[in-house]
Protein backbone atom coordinates (compact mmCIF):
# COMPACT_ATOMS: atom_id res chain seq x y z
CA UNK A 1 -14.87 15.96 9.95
CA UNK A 2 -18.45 15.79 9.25
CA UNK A 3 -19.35 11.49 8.25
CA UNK A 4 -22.39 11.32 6.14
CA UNK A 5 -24.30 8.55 7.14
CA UNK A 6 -25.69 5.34 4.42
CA UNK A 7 -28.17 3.03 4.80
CA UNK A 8 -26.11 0.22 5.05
CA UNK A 9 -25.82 -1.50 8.48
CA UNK A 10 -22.48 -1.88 11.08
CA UNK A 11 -21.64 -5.77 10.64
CA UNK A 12 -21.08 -5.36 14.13
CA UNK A 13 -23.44 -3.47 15.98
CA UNK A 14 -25.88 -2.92 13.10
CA UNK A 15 -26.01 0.92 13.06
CA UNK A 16 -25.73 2.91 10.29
CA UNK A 17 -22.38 3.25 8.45
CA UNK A 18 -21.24 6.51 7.49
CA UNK A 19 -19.17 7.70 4.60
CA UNK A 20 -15.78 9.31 5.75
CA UNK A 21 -13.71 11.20 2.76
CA UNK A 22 -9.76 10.85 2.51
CA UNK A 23 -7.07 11.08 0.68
CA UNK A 24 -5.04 8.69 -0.87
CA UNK A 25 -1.81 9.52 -3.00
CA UNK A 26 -3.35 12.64 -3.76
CA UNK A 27 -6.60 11.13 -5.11
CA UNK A 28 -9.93 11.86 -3.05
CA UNK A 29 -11.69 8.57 -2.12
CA UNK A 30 -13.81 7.81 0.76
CA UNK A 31 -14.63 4.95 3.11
CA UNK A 32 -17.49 3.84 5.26
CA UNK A 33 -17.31 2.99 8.94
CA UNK A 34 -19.41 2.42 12.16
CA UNK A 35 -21.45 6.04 12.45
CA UNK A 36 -21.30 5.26 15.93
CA UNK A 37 -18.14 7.57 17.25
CA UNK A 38 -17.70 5.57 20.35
CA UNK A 39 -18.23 1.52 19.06
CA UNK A 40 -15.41 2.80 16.62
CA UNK A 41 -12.71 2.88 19.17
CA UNK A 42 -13.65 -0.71 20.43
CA UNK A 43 -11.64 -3.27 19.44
CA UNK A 44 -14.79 -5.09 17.89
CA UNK A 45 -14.91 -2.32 15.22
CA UNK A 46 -11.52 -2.34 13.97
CA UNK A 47 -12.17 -4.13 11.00
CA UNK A 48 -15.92 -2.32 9.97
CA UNK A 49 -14.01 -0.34 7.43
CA UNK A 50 -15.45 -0.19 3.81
CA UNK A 51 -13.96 0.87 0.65
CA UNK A 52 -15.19 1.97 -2.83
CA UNK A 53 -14.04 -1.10 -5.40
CA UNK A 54 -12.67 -1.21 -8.62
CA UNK A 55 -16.16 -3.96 -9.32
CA UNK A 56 -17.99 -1.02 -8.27
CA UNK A 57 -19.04 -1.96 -4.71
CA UNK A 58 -18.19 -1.37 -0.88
CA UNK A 59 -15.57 -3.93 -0.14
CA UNK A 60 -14.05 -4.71 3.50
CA UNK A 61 -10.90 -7.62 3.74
CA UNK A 62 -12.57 -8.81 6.67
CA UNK A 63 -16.39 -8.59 5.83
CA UNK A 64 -16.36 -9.04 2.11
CA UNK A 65 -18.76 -7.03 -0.60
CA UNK A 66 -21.21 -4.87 1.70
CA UNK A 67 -24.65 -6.22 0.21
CA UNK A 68 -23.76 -9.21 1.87
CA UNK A 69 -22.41 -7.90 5.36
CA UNK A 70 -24.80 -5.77 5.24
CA UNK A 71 -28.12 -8.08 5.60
CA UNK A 72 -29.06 -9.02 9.12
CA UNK A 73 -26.56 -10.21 11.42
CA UNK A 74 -28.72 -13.83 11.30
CA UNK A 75 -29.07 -14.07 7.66
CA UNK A 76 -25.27 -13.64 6.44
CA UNK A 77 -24.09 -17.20 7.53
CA UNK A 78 -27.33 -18.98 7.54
CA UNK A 79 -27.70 -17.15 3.81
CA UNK A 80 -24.66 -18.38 3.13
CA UNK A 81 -24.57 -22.28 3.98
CA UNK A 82 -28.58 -22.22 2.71
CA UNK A 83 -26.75 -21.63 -0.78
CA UNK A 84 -24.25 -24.03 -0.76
CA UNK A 85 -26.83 -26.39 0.67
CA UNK A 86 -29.58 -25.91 -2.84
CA UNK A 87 -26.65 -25.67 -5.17
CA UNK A 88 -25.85 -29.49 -3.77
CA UNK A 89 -28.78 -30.96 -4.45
CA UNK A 90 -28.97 -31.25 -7.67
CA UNK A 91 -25.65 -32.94 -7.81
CA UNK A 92 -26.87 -35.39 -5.10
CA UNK A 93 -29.59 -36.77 -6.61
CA UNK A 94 -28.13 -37.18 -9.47
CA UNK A 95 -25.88 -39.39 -7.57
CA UNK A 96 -29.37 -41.28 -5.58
CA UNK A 97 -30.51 -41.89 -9.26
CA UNK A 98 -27.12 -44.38 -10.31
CA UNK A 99 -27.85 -47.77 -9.18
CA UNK A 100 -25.85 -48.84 -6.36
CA UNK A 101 -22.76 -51.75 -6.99
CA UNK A 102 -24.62 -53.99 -3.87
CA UNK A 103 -27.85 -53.71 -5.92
CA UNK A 104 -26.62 -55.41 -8.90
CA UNK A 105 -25.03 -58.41 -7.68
């Protein structure tokens, strides 16, 4: 089986993934995994498998959409908790903004 390899980086190890055809209920699909043979039989790679979703995007149960796996291994969480973190904001000072009940007494 010859795996053609993406762009798009191992969540893992941060190799290239590589596109691996198959066959489901006799439609042709394909996946991506880890393009390196030997970090897929570690148990750290079970879960790097990718599939082609009905939104149109690589899509892994463990790892999500792959634009987001697929940033550097420091970015996804730190990415993630930077979003939350500016989408607050504006919620919390609206709350700074409403006098406080101490204040008015």
């Amino acid at each position: 089986m010859t795996a053609e390899v993406t762009s798009f980086a191992c969540p893992v190890c941060g190799k290239p993934l590589a596109r691996f055809p198959y066959a489901k209920d006799g439609v042709d699909k394909v996946m991506l995994k880890c393009g390196d043979a030997q970090a897929r039989q570690r148990k750290d790679h079970a879960d790097v498998v990718f599939f082609w979703s009905s939104q149109e995007r690589w899509w892994s149960k463990k790892f999500g959409d792959l634009d987001e796996a697929a940033k550097p291994n420091l970015g996804k969480d730190a990415t993630r908790k930077e979003k939350k973190t500016s989408q607050r904001k504006p919620k919390q000072s609206s709350k700074v903004a409403k006098p406080s009940p101490k204040e008015l007494s």
